[in-house]
Structure formats: structure tokens, C-alpha cells
Protein backbone atom coordinates (compact mmCIF):
# COMPACT_ATOMS: atom_id res chain seq x y z
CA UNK A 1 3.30 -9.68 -36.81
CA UNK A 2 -0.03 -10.96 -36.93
CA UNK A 3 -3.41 -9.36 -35.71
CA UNK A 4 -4.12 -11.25 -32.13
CA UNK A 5 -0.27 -10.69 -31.41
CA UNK A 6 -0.15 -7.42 -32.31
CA UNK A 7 -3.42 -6.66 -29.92
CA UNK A 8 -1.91 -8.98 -26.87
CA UNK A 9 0.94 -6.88 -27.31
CA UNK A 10 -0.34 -3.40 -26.65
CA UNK A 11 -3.26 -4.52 -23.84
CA UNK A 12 0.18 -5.43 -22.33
CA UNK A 13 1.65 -1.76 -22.79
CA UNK A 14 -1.23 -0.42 -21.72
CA UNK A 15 -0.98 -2.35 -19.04
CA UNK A 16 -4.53 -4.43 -19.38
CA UNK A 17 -3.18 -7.57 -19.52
CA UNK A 18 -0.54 -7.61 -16.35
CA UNK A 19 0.23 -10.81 -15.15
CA UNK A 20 1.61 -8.58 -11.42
CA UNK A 21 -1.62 -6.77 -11.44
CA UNK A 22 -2.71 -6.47 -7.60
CA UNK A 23 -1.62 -9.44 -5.39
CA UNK A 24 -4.30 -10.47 -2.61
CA UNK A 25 -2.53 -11.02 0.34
CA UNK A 26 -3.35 -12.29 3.83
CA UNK A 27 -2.05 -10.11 7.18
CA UNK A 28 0.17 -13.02 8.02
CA UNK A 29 1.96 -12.88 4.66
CA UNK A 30 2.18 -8.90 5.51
CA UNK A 31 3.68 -9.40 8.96
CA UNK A 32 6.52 -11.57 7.47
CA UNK A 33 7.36 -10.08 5.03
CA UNK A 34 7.63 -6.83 7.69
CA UNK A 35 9.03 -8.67 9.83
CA UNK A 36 11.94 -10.42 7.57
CA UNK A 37 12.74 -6.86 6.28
CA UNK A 38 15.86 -6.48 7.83
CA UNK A 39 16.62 -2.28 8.30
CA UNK A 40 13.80 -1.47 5.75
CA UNK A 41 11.22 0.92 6.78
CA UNK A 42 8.04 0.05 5.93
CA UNK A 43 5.23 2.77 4.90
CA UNK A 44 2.12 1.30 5.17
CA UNK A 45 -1.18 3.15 3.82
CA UNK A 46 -4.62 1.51 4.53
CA UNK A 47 -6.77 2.76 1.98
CA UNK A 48 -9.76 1.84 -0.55
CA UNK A 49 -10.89 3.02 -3.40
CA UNK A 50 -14.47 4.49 -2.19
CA UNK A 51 -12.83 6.17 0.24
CA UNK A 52 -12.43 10.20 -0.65
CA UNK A 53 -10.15 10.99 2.11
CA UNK A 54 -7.95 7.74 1.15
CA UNK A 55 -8.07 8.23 -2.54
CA UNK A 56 -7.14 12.11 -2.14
CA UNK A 57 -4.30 11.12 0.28
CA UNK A 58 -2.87 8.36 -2.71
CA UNK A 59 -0.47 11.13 -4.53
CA UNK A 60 1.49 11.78 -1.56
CA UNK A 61 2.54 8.10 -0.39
CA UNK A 62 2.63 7.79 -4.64
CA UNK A 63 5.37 10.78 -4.82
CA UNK A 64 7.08 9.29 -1.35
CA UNK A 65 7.69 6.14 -2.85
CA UNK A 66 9.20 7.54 -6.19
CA UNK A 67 11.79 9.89 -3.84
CA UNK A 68 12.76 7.17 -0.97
CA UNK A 69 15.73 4.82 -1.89
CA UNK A 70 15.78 0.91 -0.56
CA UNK A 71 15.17 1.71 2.77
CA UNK A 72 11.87 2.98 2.69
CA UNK A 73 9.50 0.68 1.47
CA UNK A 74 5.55 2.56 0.47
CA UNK A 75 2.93 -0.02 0.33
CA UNK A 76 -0.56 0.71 -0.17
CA UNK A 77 -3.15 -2.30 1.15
CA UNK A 78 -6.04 -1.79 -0.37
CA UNK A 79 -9.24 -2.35 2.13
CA UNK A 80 -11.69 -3.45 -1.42
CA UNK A 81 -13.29 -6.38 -1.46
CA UNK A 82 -11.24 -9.13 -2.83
CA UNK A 83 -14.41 -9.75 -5.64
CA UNK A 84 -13.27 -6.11 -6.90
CA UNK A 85 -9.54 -6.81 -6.77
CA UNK A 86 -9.22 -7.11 -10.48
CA UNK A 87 -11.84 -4.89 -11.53
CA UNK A 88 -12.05 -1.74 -9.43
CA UNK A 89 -8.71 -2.13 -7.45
CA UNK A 90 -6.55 -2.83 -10.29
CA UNK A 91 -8.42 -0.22 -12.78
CA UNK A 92 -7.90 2.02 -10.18
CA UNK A 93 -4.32 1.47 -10.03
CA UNK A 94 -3.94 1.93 -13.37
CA UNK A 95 -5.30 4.64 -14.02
CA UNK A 96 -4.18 6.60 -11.45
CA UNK A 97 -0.45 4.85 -12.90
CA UNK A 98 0.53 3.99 -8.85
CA UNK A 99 4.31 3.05 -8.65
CA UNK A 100 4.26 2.20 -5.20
CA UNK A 101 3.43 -1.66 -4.47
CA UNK A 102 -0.69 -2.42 -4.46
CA UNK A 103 -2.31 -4.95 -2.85
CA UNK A 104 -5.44 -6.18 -1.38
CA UNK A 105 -5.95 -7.87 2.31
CA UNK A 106 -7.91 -10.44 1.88
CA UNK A 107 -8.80 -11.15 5.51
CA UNK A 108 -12.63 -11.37 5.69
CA UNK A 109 -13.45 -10.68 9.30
CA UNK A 110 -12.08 -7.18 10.23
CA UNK A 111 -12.69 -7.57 14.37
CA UNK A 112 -9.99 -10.81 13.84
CA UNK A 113 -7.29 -8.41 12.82
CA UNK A 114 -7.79 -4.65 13.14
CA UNK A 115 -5.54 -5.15 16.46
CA UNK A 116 -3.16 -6.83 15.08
CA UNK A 117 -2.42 -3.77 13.26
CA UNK A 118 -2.55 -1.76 15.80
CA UNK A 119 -5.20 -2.33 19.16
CA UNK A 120 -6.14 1.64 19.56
CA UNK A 121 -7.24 1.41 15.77
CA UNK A 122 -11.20 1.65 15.39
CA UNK A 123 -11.22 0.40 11.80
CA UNK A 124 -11.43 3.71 10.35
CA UNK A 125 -9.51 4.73 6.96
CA UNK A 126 -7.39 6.09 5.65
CA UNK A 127 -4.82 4.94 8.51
CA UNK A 128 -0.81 4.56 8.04
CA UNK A 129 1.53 2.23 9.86
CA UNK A 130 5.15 3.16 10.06
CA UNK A 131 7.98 0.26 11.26
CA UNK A 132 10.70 -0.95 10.89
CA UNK A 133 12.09 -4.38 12.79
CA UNK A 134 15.29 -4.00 13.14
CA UNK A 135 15.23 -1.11 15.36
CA UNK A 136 11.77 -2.48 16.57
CA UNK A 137 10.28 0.76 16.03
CA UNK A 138 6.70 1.19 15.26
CA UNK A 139 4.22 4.18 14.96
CA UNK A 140 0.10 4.02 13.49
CA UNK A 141 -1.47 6.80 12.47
CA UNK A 142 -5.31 6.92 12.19
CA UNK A 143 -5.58 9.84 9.80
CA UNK A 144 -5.32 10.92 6.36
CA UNK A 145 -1.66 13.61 5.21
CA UNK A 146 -1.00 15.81 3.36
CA UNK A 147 2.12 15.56 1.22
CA UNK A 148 4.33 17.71 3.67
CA UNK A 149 3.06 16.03 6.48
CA UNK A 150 3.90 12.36 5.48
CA UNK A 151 7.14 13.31 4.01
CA UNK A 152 8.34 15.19 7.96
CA UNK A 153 6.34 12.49 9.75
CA UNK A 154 8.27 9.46 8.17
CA UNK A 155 11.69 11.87 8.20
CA UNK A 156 10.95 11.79 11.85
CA UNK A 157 10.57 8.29 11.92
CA UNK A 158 13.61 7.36 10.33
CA UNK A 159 15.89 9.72 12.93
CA UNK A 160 14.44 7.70 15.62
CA UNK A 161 15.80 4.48 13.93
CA UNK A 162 19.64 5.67 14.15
């Protein structure tokens, strides 16, 4: 194997070069794909990366995603600017080695859809959204948990969708 192969190929172990890396996604492309999600519960974190309370919270929905089967679904929207998405967001990522699904929301004008979300949210993070669309069940969260807390708050979620 040649030199420049040989490098490509470990930046893409390490994970430097990743062609996934973090999607930026708009809240329209969110709400479809919650809503098409047939009887998956979605666990949806709000958080960015200069945020203590957010980043401190990250292990737990981390840890929930690697325990849940297919019908919990963790996702973790990062709140960054979309200029740091590949940069801070995606180092970030990395070296924290996140398994649940990243990505940024690239919607520039917060007061257009912080109700959409949720219309008692002020904007503050971290924040969680819990739903799923089948049962039409939905539940927000403005507030940051601790490990047994999400893990009892999204068990309670998922009796109410029986």
C-alpha cells in the first residue's frame, strides 16, 4: 500500500475523514421524519456544545441509546451554529465517541420555530422532546437529567403508549 493510501485509510479509522459526519438538518426534515416513524419513539435532546448543563447531560441520552432496541430512537440536535458544524460539532462528537444520531438544526431564526417544538418552550437548553405518532403521544421537557431520571421518565413514556 502506498503512503497517501495508507494515511486516507487511518484518518478514516480514526474517524477524521467521515463522509456521515453531522448532517445539518432543517425542523421540517425533523418533523417528517417524526412524523413517518410509524410506533418509534423518538428521544429528542436539544443541546450544544457550549452548553455545561447540555454537555454534562450527553452520557445519559449516549448510554440510553446504546440500551433501547428499534423502538426508541435517541437523537441529539445540536443548537451550534451551522459555520461550526464540522469543526466544533463534529470534533465534539468524536471525541466524546457519541453513538446516538448527531445533527445540527440549521434553522436561523429561533422565534420562527421554538413553538413548533413545543409553544411553553422559552428557548432555553438543554430541553428534551419525547413522541411518538402513532399513539400521538407527546411530552417536552425544559430541563437537563440525570441518567436515572431519563431512563424512568422515557420508561414512563413508553407505558403510556400501550
Amino acid at each position: 500500500m502506498n503512503r497517501p493510501i495508507r494515511i486516507v485509510t487511518v484518518l478514516c479509522c480514526l474517524g477524521v475523514l467521515s463522509h456521515a459526519g453531522v448532517p445539518q438538518v432543517g425542523l421540517d426534515e425533523l418533523e417528517r421524519r417524526w412524523k413517518n416513524g410509524g410506533d418509534t419513539t423518538f428521544v429528542v435532546n436539544f443541546w450544544a456544545t457550549w452548553c455545561k448543563p447540555c454537555v454534562a447531560e450527553l452520557p445519559a441520552f449516549d448510554k440510553l441509546h446504546r440500551s433501547t432496541t428499534g423502538k426508541v430512537k435517541v437523537l441529539l440536535v445540536s443548537l451550534d451554529s451551522p459555520a461550526d458544524r464540522t469543526t466544533t460539532v463534529q470534533t465534539f462528537v468524536t471525541r466524546r465517541n457519541l453513538s446516538a444520531e448527531v445533527c445540527l438544526l440549521n434553522e436561523p431564526r429561533p422565534h420562527t420555530w421554538i413553538d413548533r417544538i413545543d409553544p411553553d418552550w422559552s428557548g432555553a437548553i438543554p430541553c428534551t422532546l419525547i413522541l411518538n405518532a402513532k399513539h400521538n403521544k407527546r411530552a417536552f421537557y425544559e430541563r437537563d437529567f440525570t441518567e436515572a431520571e431519563l431512563h424512568r421518565t422515557v420508561e414512563e413514556f413508553l407505558r403510556t403508549c400501550k
